[in-house]
N, C-alpha and C. Protein backbone atom coordinates (compact mmCIF):
# COMPACT_ATOMS: atom_id res chain seq x y z
N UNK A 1 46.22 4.65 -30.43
CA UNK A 1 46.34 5.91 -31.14
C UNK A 1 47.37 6.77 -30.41
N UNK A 2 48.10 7.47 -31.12
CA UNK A 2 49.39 8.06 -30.38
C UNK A 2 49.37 9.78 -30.92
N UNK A 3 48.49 10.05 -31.90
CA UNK A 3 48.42 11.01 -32.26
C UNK A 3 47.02 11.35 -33.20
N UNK A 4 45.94 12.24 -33.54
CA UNK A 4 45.14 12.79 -34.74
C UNK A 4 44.99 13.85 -34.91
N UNK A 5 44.82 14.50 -35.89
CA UNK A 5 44.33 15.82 -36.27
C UNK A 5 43.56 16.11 -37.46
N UNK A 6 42.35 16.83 -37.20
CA UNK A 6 41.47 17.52 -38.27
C UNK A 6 40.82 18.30 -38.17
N UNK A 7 39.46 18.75 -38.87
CA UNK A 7 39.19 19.97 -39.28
C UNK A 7 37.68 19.73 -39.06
N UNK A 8 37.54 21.13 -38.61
CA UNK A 8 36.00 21.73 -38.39
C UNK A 8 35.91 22.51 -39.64
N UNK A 9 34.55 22.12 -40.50
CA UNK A 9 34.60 23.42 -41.24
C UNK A 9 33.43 24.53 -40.49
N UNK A 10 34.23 25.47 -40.75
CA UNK A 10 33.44 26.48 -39.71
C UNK A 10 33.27 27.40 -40.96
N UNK A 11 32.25 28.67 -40.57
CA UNK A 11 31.64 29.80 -41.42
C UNK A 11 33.27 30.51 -42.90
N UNK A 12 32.90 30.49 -43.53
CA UNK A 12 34.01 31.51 -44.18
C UNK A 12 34.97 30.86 -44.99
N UNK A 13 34.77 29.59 -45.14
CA UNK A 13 35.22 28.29 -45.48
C UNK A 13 36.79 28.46 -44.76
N UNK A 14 36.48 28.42 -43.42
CA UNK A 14 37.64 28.30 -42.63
C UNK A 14 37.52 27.09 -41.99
N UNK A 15 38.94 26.48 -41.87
CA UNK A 15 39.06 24.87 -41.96
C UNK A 15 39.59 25.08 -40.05
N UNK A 16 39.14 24.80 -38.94
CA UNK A 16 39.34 24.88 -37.27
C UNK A 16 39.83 23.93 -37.38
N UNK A 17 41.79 23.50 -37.06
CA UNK A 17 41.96 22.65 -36.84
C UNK A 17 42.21 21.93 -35.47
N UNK A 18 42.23 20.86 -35.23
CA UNK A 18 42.47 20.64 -34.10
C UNK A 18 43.42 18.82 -33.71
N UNK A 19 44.21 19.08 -32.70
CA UNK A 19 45.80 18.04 -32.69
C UNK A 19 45.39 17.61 -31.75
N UNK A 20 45.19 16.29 -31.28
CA UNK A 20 45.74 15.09 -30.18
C UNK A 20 47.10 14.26 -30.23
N UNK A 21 47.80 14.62 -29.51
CA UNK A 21 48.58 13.38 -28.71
C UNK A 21 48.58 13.08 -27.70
N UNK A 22 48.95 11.57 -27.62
CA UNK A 22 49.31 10.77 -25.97
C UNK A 22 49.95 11.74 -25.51
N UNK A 23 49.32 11.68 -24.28
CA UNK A 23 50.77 12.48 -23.20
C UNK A 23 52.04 11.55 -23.60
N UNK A 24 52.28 10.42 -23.64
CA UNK A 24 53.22 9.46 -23.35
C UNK A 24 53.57 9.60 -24.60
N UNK A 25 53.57 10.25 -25.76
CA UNK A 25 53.86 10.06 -27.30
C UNK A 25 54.17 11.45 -27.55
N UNK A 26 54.56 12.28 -26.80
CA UNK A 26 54.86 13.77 -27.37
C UNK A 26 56.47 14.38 -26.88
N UNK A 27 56.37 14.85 -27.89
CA UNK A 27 57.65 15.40 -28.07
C UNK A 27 58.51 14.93 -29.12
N UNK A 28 57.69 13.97 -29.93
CA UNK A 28 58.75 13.06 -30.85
C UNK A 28 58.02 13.44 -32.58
N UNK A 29 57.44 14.69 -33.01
CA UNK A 29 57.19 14.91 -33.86
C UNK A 29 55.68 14.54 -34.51
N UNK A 30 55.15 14.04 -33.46
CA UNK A 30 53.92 13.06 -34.10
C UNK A 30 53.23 14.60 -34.70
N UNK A 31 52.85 15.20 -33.46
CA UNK A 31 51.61 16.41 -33.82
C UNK A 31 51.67 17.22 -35.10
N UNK A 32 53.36 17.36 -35.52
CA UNK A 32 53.78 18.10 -36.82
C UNK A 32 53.56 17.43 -37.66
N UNK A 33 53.20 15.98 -37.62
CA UNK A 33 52.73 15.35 -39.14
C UNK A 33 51.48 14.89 -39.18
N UNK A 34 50.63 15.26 -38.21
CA UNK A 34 49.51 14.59 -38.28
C UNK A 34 48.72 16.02 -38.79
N UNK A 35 49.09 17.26 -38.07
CA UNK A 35 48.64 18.42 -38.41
C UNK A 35 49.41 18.84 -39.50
N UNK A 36 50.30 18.41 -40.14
CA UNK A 36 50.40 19.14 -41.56
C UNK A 36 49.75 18.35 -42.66
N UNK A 37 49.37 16.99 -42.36
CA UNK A 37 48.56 16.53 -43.18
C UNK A 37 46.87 17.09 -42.81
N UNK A 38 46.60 17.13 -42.14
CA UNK A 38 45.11 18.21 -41.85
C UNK A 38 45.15 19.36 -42.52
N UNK A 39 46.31 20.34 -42.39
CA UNK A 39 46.56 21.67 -43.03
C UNK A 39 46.76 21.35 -44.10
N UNK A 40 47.42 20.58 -44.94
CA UNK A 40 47.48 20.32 -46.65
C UNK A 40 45.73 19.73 -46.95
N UNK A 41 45.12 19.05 -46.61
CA UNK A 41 43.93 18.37 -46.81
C UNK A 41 42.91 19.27 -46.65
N UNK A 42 43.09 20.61 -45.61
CA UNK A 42 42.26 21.63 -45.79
C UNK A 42 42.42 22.48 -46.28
N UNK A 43 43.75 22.57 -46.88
CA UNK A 43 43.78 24.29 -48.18
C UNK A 43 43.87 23.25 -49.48
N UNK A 44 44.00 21.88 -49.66
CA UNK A 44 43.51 21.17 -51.16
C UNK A 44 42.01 21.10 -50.92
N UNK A 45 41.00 21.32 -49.88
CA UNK A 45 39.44 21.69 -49.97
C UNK A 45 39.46 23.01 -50.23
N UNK A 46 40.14 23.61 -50.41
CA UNK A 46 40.19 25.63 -50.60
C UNK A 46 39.40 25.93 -49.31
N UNK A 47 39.80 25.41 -48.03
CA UNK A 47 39.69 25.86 -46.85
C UNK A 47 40.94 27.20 -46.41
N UNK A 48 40.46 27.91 -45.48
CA UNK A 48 41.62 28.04 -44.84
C UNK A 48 41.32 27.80 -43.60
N UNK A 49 43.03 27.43 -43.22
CA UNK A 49 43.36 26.24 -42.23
C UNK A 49 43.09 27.51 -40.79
N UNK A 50 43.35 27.05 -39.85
CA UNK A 50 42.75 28.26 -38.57
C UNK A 50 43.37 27.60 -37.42
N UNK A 51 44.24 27.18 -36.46
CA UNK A 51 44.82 26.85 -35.41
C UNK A 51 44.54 28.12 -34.26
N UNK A 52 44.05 27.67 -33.52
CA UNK A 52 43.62 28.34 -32.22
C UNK A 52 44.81 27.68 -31.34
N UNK A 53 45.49 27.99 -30.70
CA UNK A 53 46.88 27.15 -30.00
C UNK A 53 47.07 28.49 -28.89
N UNK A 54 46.95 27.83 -27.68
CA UNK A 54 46.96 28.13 -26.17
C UNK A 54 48.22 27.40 -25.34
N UNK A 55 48.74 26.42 -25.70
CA UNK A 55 49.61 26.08 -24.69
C UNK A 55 50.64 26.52 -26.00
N UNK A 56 51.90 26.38 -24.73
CA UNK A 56 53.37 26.63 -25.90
C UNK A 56 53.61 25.92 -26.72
N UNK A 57 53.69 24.56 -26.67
CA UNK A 57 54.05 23.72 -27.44
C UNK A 57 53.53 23.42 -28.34
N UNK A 58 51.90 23.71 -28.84
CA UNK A 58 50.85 23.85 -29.69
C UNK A 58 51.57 25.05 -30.23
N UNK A 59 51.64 26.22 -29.66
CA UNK A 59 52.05 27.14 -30.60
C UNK A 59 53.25 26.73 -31.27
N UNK A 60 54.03 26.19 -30.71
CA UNK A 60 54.91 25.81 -31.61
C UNK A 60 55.30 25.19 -32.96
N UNK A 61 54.64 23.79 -32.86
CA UNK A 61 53.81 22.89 -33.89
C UNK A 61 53.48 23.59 -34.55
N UNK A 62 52.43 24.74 -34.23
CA UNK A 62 52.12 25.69 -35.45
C UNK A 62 52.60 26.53 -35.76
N UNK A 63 53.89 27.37 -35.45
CA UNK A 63 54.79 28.20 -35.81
C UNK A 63 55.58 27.13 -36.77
N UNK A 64 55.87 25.99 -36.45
CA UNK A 64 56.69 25.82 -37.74
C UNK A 64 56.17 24.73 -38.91
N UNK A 65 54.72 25.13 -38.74
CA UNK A 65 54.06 24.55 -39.88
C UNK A 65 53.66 25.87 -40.98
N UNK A 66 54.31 27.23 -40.16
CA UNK A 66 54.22 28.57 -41.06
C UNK A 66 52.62 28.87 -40.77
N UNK A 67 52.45 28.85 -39.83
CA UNK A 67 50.56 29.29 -38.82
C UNK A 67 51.10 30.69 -38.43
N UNK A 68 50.61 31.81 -38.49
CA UNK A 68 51.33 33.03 -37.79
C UNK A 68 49.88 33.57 -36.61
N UNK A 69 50.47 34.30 -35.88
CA UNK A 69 49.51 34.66 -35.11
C UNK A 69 48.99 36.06 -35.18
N UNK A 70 47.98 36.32 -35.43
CA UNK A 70 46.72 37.52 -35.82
C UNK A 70 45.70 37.59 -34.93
N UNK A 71 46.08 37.68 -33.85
CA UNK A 71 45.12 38.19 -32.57
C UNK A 71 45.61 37.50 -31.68
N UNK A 72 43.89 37.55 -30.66
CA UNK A 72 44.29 36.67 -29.57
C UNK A 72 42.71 36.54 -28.87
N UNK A 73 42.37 35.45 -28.18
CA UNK A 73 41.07 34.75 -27.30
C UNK A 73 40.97 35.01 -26.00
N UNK A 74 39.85 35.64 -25.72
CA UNK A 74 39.98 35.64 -23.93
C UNK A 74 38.18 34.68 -24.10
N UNK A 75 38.53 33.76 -22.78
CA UNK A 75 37.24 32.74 -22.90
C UNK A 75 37.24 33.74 -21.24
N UNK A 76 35.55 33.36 -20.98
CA UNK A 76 35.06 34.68 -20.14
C UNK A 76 33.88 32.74 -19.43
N UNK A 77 34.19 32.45 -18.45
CA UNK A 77 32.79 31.99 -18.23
C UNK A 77 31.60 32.85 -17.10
N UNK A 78 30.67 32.95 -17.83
CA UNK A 78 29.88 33.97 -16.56
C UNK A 78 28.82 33.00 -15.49
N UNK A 79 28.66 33.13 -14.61
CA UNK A 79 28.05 32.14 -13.47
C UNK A 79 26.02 32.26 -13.70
């Protein structure tokens, strides 16, 4: 496997998606087609699609799959 991506359906019929690639398999477009077929497959369920993306290159993938960004996550762990 060199790349997958799909969907949580979460509350609100919001579709959480989420991208794997090989370390050894990135940079060569895989993540943009595996996640735009997730994002078409979850707004043809009348989902909407939801990318949470933390590193750059995730944001990226999803900047030019037309994902815009509307906030932002702070993860808190308490002891």
């Amino acid at each position: 496997m060199l790349a997958a991506a799909g969907y949580a359906h979460w509350p609100r019929d919001t579709a959480h998606l989420c991208v794997l690639t090989a370390p050894d398999a990135r940079g060569g477009g895989l993540a943009r087609r595996v996640a735009s077929e997730a994002t078409a497959h979850a707004l043809a369920a009348g989902l909407l699609p939801q990318w949470r993306a933390r590193p750059a290159a995730s944001r990226r993938v999803a900047a030019a799959l037309g994902y815009r960004e509307l906030g932002a996550q702070l993860s808190v762990r308490l002891a």
